[in-house]
PDB file of N, CA and C in Angstrom:
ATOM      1  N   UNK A   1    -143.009  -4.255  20.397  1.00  0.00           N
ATOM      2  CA  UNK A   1    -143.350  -4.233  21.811  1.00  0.00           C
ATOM      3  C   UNK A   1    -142.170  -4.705  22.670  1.00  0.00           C
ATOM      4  N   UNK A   2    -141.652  -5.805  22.065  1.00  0.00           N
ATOM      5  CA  UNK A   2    -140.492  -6.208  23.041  1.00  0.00           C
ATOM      6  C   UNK A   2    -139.060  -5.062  22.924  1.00  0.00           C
ATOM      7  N   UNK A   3    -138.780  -4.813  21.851  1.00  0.00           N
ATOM      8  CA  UNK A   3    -137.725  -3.550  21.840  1.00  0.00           C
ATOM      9  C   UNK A   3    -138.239  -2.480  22.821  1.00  0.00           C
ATOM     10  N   UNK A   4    -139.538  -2.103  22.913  1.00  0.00           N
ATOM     11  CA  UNK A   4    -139.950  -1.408  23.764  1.00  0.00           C
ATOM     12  C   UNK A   4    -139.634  -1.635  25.279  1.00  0.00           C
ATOM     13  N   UNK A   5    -139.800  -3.080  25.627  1.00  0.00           N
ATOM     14  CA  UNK A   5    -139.262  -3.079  27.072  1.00  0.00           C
ATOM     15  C   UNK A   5    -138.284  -3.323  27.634  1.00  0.00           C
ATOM     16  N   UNK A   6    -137.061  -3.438  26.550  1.00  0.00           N
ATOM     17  CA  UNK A   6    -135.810  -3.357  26.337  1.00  0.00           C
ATOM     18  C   UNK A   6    -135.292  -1.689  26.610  1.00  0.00           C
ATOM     19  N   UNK A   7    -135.790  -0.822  25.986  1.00  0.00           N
ATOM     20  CA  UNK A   7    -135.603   0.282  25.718  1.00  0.00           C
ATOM     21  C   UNK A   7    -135.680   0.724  27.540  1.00  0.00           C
ATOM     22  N   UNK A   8    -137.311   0.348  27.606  1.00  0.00           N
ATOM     23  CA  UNK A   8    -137.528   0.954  29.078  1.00  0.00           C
ATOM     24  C   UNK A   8    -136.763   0.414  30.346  1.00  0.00           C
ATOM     25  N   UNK A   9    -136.467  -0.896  30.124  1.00  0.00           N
ATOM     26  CA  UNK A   9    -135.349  -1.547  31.172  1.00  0.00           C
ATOM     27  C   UNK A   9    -134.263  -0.941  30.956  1.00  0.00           C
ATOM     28  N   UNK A  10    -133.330  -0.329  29.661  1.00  0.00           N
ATOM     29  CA  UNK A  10    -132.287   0.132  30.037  1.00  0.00           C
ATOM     30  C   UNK A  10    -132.068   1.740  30.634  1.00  0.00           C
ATOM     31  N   UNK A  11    -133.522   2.269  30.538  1.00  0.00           N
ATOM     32  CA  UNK A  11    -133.723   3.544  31.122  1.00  0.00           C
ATOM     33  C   UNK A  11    -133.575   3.400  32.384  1.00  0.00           C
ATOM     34  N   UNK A  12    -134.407   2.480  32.868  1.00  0.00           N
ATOM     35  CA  UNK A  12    -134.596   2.008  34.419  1.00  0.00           C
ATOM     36  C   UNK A  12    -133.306   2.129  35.073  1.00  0.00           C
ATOM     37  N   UNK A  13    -132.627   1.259  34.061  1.00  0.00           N
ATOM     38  CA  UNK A  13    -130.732   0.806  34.767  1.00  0.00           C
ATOM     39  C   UNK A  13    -130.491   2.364  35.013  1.00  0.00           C
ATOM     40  N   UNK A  14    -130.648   3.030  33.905  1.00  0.00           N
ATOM     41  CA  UNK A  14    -129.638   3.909  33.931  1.00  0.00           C
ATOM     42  C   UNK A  14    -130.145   5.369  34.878  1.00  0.00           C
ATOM     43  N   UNK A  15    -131.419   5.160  35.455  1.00  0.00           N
ATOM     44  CA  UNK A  15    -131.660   5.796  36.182  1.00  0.00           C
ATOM     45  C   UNK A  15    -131.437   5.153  37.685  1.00  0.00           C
ATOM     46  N   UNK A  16    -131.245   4.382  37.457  1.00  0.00           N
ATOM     47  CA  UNK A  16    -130.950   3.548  39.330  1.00  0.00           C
ATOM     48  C   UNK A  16    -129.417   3.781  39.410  1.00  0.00           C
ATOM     49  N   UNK A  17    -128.440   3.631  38.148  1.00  0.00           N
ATOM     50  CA  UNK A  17    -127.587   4.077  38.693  1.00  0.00           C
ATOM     51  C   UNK A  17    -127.490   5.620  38.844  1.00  0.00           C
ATOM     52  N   UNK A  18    -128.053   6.705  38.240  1.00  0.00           N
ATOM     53  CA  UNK A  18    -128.045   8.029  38.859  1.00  0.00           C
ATOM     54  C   UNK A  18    -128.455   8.520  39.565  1.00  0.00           C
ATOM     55  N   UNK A  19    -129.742   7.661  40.276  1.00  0.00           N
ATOM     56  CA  UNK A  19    -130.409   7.498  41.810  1.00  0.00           C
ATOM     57  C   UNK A  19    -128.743   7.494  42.738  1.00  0.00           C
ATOM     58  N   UNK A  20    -128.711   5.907  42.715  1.00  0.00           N
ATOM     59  CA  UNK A  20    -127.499   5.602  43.201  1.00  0.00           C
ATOM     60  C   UNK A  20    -126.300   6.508  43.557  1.00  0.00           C
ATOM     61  N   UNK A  21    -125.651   7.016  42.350  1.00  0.00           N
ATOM     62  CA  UNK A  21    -124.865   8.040  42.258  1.00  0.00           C
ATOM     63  C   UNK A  21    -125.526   9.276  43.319  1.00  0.00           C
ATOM     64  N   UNK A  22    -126.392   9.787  43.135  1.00  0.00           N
ATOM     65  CA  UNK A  22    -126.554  11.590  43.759  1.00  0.00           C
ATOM     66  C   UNK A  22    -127.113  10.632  45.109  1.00  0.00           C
ATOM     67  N   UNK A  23    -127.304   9.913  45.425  1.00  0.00           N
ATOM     68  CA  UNK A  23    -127.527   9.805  47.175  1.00  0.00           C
ATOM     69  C   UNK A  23    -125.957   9.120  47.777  1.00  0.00           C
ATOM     70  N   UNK A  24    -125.377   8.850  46.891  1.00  0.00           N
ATOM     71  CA  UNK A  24    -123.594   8.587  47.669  1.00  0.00           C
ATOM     72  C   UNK A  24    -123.168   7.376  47.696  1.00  0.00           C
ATOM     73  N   UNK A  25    -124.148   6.319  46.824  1.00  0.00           N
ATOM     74  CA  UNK A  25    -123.997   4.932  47.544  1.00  0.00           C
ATOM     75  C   UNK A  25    -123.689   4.508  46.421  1.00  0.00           C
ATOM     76  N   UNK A  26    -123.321   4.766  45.126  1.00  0.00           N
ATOM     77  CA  UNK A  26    -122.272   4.530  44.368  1.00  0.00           C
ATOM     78  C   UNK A  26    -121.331   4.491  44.587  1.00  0.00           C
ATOM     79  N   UNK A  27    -120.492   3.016  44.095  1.00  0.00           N
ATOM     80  CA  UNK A  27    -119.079   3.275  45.079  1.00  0.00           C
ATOM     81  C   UNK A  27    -117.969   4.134  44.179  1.00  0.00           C
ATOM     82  N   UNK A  28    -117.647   4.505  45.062  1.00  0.00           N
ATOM     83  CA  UNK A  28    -116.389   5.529  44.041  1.00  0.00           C
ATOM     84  C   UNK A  28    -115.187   5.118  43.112  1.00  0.00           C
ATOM     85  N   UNK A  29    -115.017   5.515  42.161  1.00  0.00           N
ATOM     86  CA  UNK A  29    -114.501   4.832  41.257  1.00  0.00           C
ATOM     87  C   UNK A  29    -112.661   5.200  41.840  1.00  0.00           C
ATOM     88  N   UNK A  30    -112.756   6.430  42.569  1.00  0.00           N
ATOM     89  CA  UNK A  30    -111.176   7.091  42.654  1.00  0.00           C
ATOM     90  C   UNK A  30    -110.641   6.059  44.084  1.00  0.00           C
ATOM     91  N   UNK A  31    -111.571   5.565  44.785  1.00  0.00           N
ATOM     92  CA  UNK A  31    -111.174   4.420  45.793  1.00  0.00           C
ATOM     93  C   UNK A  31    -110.748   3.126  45.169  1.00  0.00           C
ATOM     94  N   UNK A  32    -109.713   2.716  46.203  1.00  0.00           N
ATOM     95  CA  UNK A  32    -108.728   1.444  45.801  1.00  0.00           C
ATOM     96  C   UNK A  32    -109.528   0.322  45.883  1.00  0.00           C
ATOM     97  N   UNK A  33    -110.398   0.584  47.013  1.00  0.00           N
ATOM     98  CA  UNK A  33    -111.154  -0.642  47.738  1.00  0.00           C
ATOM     99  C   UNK A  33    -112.615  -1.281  46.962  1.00  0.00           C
ATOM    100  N   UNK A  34    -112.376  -0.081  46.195  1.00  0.00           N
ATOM    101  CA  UNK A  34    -114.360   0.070  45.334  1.00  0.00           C
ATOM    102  C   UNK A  34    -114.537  -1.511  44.817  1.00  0.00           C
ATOM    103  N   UNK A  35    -114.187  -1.673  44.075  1.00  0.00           N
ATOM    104  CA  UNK A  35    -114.072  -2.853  43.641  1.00  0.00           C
ATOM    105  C   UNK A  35    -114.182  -4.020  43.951  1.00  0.00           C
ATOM    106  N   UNK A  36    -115.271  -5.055  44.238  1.00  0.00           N
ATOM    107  CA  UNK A  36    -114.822  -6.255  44.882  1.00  0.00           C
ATOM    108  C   UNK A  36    -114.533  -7.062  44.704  1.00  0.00           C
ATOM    109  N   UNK A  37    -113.122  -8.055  45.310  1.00  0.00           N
ATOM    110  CA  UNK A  37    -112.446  -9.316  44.828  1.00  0.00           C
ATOM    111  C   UNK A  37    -113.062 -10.183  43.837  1.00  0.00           C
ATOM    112  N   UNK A  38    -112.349 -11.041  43.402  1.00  0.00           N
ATOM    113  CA  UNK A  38    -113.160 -12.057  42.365  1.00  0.00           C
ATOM    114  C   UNK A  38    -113.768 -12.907  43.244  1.00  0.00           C
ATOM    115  N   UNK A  39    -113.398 -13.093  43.897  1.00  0.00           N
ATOM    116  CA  UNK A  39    -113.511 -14.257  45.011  1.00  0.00           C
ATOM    117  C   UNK A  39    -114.930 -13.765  45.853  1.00  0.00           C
ATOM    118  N   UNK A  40    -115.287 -12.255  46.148  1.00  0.00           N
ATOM    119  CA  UNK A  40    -116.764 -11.972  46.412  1.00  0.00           C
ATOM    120  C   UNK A  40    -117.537 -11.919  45.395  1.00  0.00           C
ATOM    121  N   UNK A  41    -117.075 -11.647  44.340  1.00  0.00           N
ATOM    122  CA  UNK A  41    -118.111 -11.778  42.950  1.00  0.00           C
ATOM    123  C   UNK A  41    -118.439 -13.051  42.373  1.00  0.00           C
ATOM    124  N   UNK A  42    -117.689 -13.786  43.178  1.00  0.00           N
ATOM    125  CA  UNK A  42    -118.208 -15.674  42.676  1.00  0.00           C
ATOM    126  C   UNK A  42    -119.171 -15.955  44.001  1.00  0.00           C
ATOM    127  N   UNK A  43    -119.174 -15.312  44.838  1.00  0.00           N
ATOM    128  CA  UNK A  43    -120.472 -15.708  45.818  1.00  0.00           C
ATOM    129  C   UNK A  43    -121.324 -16.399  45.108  1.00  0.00           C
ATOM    130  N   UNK A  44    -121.816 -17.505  45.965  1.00  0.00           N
ATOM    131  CA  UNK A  44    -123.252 -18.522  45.485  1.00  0.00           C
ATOM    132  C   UNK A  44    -123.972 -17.864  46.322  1.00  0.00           C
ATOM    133  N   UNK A  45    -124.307 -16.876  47.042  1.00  0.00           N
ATOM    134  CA  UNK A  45    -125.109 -16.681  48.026  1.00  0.00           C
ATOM    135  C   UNK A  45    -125.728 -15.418  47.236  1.00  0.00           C
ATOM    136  N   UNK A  46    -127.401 -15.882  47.772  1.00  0.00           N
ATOM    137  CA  UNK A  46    -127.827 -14.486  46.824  1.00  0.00           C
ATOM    138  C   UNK A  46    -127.815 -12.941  47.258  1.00  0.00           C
ATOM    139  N   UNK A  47    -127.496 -12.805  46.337  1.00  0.00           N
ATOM    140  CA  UNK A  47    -127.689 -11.152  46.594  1.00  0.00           C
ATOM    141  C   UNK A  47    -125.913 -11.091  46.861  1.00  0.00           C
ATOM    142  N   UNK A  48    -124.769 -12.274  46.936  1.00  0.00           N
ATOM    143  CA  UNK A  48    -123.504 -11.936  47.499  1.00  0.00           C
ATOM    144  C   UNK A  48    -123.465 -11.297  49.105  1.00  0.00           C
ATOM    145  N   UNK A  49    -124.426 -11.795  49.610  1.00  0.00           N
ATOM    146  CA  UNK A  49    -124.653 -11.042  50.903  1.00  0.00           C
ATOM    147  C   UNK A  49    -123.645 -11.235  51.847  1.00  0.00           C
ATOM    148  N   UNK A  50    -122.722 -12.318  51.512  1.00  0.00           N
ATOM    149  CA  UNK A  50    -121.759 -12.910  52.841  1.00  0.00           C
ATOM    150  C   UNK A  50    -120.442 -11.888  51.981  1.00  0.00           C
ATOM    151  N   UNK A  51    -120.430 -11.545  51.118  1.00  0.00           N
ATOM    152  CA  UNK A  51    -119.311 -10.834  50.414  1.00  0.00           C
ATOM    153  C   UNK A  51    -119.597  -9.315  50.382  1.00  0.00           C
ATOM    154  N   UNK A  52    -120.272  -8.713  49.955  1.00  0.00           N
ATOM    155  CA  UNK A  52    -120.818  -7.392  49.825  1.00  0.00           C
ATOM    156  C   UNK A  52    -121.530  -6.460  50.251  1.00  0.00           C
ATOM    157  N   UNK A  53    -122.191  -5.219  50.334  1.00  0.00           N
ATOM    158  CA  UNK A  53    -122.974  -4.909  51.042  1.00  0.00           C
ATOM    159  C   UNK A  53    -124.249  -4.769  49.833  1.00  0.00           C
ATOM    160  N   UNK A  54    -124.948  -5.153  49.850  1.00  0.00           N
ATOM    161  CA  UNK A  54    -126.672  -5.029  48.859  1.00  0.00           C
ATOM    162  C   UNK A  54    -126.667  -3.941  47.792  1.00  0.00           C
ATOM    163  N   UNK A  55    -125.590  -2.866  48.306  1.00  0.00           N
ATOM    164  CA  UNK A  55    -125.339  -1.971  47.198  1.00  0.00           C
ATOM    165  C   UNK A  55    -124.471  -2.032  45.978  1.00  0.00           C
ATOM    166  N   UNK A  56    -123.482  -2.597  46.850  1.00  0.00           N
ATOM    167  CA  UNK A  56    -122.525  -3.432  46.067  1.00  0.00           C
ATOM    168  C   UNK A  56    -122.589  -4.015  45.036  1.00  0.00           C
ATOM    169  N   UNK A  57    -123.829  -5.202  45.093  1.00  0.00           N
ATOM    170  CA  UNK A  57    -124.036  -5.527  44.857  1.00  0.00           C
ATOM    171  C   UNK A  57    -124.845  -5.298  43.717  1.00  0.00           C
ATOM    172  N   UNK A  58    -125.942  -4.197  43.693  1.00  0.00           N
ATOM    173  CA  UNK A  58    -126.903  -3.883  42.425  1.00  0.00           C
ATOM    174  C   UNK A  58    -125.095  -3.029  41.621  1.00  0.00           C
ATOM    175  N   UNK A  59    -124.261  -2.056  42.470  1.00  0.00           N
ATOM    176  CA  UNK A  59    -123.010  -1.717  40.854  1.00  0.00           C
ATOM    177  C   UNK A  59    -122.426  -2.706  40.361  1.00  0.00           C
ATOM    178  N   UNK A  60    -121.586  -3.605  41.235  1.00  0.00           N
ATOM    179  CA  UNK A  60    -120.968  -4.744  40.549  1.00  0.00           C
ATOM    180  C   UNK A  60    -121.640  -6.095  39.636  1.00  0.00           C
ATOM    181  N   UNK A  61    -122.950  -6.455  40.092  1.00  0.00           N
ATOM    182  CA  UNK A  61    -123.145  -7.384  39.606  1.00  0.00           C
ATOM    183  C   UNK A  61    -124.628  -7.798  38.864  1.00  0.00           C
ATOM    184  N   UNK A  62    -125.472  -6.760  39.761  1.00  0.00           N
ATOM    185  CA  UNK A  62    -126.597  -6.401  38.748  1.00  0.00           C
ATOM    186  C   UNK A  62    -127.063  -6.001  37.682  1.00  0.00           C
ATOM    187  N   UNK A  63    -126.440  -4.596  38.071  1.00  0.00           N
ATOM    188  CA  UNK A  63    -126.647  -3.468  37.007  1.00  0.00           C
ATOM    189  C   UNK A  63    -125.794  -3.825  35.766  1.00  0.00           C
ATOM    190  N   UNK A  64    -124.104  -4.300  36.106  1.00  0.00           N
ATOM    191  CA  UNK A  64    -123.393  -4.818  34.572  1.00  0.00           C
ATOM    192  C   UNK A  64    -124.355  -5.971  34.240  1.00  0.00           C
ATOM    193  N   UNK A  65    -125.066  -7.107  34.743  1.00  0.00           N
ATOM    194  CA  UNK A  65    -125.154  -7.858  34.202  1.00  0.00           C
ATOM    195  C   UNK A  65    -126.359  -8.105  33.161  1.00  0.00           C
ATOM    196  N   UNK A  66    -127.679  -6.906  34.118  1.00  0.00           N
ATOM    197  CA  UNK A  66    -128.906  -6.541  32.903  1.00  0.00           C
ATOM    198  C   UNK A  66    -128.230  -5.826  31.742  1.00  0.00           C
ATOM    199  N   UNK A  67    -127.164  -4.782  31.868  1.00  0.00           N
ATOM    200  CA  UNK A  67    -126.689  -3.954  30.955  1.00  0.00           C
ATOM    201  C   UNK A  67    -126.098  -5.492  29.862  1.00  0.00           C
ATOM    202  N   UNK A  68    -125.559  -5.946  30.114  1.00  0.00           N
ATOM    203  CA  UNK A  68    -124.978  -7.265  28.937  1.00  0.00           C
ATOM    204  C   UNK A  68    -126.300  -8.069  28.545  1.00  0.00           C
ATOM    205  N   UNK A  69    -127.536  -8.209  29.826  1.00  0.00           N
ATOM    206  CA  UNK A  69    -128.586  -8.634  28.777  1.00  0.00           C
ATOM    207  C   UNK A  69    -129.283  -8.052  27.786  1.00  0.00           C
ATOM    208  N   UNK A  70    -129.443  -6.516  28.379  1.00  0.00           N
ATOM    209  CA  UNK A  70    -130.020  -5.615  27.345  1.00  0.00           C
ATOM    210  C   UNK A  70    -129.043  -5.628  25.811  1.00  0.00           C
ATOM    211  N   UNK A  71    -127.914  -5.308  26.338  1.00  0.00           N
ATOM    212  CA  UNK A  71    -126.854  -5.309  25.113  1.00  0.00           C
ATOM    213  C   UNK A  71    -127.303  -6.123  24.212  1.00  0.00           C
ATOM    214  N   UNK A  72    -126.950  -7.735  24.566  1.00  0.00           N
ATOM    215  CA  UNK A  72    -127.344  -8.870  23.689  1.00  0.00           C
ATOM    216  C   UNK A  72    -128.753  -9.057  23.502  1.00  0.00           C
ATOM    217  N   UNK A  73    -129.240  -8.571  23.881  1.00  0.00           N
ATOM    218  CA  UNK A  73    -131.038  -9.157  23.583  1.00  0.00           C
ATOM    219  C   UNK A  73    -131.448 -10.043  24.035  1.00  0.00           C
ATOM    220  N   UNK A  74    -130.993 -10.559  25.284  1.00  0.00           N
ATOM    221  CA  UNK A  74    -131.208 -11.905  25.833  1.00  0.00           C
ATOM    222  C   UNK A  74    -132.487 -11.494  26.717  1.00  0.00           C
ATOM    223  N   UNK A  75    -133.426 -12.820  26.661  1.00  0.00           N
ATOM    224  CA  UNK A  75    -134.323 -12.752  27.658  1.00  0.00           C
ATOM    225  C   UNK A  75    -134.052 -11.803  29.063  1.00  0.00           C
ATOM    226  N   UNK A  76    -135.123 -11.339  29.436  1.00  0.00           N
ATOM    227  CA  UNK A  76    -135.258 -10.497  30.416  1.00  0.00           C
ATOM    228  C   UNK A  76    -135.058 -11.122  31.146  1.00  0.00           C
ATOM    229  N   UNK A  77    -134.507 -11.655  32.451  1.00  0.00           N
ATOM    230  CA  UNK A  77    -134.966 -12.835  33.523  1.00  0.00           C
ATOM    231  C   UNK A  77    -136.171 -12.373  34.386  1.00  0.00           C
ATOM    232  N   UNK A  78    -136.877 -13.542  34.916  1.00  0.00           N
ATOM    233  CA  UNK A  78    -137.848 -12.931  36.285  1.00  0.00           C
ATOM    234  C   UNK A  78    -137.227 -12.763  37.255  1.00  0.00           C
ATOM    235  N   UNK A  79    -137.699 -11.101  37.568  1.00  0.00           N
ATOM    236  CA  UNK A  79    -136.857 -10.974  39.218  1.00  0.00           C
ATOM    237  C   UNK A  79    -137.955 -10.314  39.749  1.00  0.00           C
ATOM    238  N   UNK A  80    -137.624 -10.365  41.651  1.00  0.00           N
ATOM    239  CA  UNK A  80    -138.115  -9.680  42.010  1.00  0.00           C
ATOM    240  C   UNK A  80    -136.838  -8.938  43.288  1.00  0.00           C
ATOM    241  N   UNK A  81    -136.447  -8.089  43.096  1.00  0.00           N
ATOM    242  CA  UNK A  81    -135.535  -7.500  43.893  1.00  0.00           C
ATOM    243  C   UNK A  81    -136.156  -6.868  44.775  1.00  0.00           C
ATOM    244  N   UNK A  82    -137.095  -5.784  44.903  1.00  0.00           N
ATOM    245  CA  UNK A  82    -137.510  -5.213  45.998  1.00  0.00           C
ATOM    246  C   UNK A  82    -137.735  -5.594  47.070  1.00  0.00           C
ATOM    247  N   UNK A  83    -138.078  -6.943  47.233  1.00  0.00           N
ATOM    248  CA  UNK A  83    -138.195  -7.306  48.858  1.00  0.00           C
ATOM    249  C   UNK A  83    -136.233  -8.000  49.662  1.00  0.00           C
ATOM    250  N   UNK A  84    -135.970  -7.787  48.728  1.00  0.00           N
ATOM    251  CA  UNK A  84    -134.356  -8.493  49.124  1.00  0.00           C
ATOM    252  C   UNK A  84    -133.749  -7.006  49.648  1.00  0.00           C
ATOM    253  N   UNK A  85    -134.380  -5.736  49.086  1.00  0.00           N
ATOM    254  CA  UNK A  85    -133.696  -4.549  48.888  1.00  0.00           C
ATOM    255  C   UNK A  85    -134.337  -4.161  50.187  1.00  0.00           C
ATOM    256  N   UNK A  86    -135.270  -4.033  50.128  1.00  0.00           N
ATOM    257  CA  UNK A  86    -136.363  -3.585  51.844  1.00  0.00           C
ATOM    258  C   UNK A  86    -135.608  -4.255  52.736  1.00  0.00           C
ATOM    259  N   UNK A  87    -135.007  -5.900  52.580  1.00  0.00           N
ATOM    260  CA  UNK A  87    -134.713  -6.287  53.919  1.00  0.00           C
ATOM    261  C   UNK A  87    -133.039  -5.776  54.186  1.00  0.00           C
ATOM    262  N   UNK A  88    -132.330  -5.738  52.919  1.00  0.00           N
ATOM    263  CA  UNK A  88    -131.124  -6.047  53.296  1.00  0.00           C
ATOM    264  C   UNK A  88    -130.157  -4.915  52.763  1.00  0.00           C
ATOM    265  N   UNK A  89    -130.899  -3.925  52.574  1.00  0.00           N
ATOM    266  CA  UNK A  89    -130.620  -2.169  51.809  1.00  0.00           C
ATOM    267  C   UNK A  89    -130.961  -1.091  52.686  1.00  0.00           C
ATOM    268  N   UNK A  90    -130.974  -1.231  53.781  1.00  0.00           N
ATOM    269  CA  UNK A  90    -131.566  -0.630  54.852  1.00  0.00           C
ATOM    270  C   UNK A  90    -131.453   0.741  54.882  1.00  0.00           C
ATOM    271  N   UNK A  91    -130.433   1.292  54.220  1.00  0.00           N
ATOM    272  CA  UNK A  91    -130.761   2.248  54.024  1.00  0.00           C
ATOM    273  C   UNK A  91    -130.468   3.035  52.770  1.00  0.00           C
ATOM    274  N   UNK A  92    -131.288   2.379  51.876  1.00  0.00           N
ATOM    275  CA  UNK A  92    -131.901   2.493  51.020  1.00  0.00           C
ATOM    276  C   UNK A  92    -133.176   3.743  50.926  1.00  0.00           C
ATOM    277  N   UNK A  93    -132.822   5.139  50.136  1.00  0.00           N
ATOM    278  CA  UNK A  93    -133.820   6.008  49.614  1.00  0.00           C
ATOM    279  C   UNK A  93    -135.057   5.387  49.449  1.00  0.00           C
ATOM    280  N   UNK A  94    -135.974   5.865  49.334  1.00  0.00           N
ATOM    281  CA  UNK A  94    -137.472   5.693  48.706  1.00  0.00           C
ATOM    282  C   UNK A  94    -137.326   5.792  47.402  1.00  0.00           C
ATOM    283  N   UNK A  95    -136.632   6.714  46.735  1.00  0.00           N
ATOM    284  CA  UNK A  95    -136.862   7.057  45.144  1.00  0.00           C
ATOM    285  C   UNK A  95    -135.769   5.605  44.705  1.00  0.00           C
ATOM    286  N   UNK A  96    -134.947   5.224  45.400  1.00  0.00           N
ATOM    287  CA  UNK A  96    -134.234   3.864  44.855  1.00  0.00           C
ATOM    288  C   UNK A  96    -135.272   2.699  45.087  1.00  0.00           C
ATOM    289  N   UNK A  97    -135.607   2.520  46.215  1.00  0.00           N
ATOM    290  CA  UNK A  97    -136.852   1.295  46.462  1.00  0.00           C
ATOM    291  C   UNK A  97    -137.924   1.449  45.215  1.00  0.00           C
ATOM    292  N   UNK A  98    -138.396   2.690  45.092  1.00  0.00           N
ATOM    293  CA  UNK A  98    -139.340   3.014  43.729  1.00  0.00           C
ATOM    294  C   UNK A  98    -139.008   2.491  42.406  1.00  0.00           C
ATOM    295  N   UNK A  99    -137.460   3.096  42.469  1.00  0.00           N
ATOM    296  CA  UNK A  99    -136.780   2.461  40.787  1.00  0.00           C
ATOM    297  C   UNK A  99    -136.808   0.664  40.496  1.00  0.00           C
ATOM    298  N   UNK A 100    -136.235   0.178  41.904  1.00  0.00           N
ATOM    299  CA  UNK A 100    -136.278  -0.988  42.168  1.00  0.00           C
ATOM    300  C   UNK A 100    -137.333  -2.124  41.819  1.00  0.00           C
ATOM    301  N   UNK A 101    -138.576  -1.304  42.430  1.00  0.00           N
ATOM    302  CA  UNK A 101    -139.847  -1.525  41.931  1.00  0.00           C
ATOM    303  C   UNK A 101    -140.122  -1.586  40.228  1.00  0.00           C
ATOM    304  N   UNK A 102    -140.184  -0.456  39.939  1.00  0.00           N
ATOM    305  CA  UNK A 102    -140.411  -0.005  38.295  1.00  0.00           C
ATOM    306  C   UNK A 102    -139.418  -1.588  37.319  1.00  0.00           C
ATOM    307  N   UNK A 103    -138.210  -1.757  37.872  1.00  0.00           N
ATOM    308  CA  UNK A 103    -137.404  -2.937  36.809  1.00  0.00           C
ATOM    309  C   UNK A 103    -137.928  -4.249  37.576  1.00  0.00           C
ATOM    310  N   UNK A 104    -138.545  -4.405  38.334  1.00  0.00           N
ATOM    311  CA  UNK A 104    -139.143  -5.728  38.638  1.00  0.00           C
ATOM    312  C   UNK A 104    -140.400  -5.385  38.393  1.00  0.00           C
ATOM    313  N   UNK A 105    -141.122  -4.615  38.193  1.00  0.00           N
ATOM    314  CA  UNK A 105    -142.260  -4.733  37.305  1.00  0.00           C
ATOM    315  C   UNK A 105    -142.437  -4.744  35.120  1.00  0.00           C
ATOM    316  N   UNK A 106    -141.031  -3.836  35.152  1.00  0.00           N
ATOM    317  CA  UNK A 106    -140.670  -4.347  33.980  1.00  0.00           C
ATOM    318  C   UNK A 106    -140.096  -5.484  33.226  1.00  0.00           C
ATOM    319  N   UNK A 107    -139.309  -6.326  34.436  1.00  0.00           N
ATOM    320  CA  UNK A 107    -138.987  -7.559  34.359  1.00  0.00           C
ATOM    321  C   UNK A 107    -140.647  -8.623  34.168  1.00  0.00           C
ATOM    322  N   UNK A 108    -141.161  -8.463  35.081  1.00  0.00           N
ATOM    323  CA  UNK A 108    -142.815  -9.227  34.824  1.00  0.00           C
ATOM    324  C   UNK A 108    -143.496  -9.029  33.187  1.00  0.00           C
ATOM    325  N   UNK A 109    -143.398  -7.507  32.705  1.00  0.00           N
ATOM    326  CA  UNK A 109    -143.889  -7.122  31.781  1.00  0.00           C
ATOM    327  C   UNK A 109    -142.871  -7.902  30.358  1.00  0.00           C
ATOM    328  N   UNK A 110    -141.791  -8.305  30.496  1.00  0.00           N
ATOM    329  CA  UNK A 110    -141.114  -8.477  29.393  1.00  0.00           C
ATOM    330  C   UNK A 110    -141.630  -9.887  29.406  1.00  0.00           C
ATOM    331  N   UNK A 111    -141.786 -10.734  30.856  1.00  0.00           N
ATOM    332  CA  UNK A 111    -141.763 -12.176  30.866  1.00  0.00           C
ATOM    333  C   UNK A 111    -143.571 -12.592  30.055  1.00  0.00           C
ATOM    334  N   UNK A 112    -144.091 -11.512  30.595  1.00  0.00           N
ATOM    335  CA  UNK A 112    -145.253 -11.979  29.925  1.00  0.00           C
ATOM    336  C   UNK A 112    -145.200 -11.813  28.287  1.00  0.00           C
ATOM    337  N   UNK A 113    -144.737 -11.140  28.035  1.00  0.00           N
ATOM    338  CA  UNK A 113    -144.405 -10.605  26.334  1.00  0.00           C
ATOM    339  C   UNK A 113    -144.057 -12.018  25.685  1.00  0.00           C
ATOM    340  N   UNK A 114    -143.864 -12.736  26.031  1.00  0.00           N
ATOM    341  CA  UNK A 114    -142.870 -14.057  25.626  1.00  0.00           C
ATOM    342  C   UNK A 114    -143.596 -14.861  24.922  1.00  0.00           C
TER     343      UNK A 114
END
């Protein structure tokens, strides 16, 4: 059961980033700028909000960082991203707010597994 919601969280990832990707808000890999400093990726502030823009934020620091939990098998953490994403993703797709949804409900589902 738990490989199972391992399995389905890394589907999730990997469909938020191809959400991501075909609506444009993937940042581009052939840009100089894509990338953000070390110095915005050590933000204490959540979400990196004083450093990044919310999108930014789910390529650089989200999405690698479930991908290294899934990798290792480490506990799922509890999240709930969707309401951080509604306020501060503004323009943010529906089918991304949806995906968003789906890994914070799979995040709940792994925590109860425990």
């Amino acid at each position: 059961m738990v490989n199972q919601v391992y399995q389905d969280m890394a589907s999730a990832i990997e469909t938020l980033v191809l959400l991501m990707d075909n609506e444009g808000l993937w940042p581009s890999t052939n840009s100089t700028d894509a990338e953000p400093s070390e110095t915005a990726l050590r933000s204490q502030v959540p979400f990196a909000l004083d450093t990044m823009g919310f999108e930014s934020w789910l390529a650089y620091v989200f999405i690698p960082k479930m991908k290294h939990i899934l990798s290792a098998q480490m506990p799922i953490p509890s999240m709930s991203i969707t309401p951080a994403a509604e306020q501060y993703f503004t323009q943010a797709p529906p089918a991304i707010l949806d995906q968003l949804k789906t890994i914070d409900g799979l995040s709940s589902k792994a925590n109860l597994n425990e």
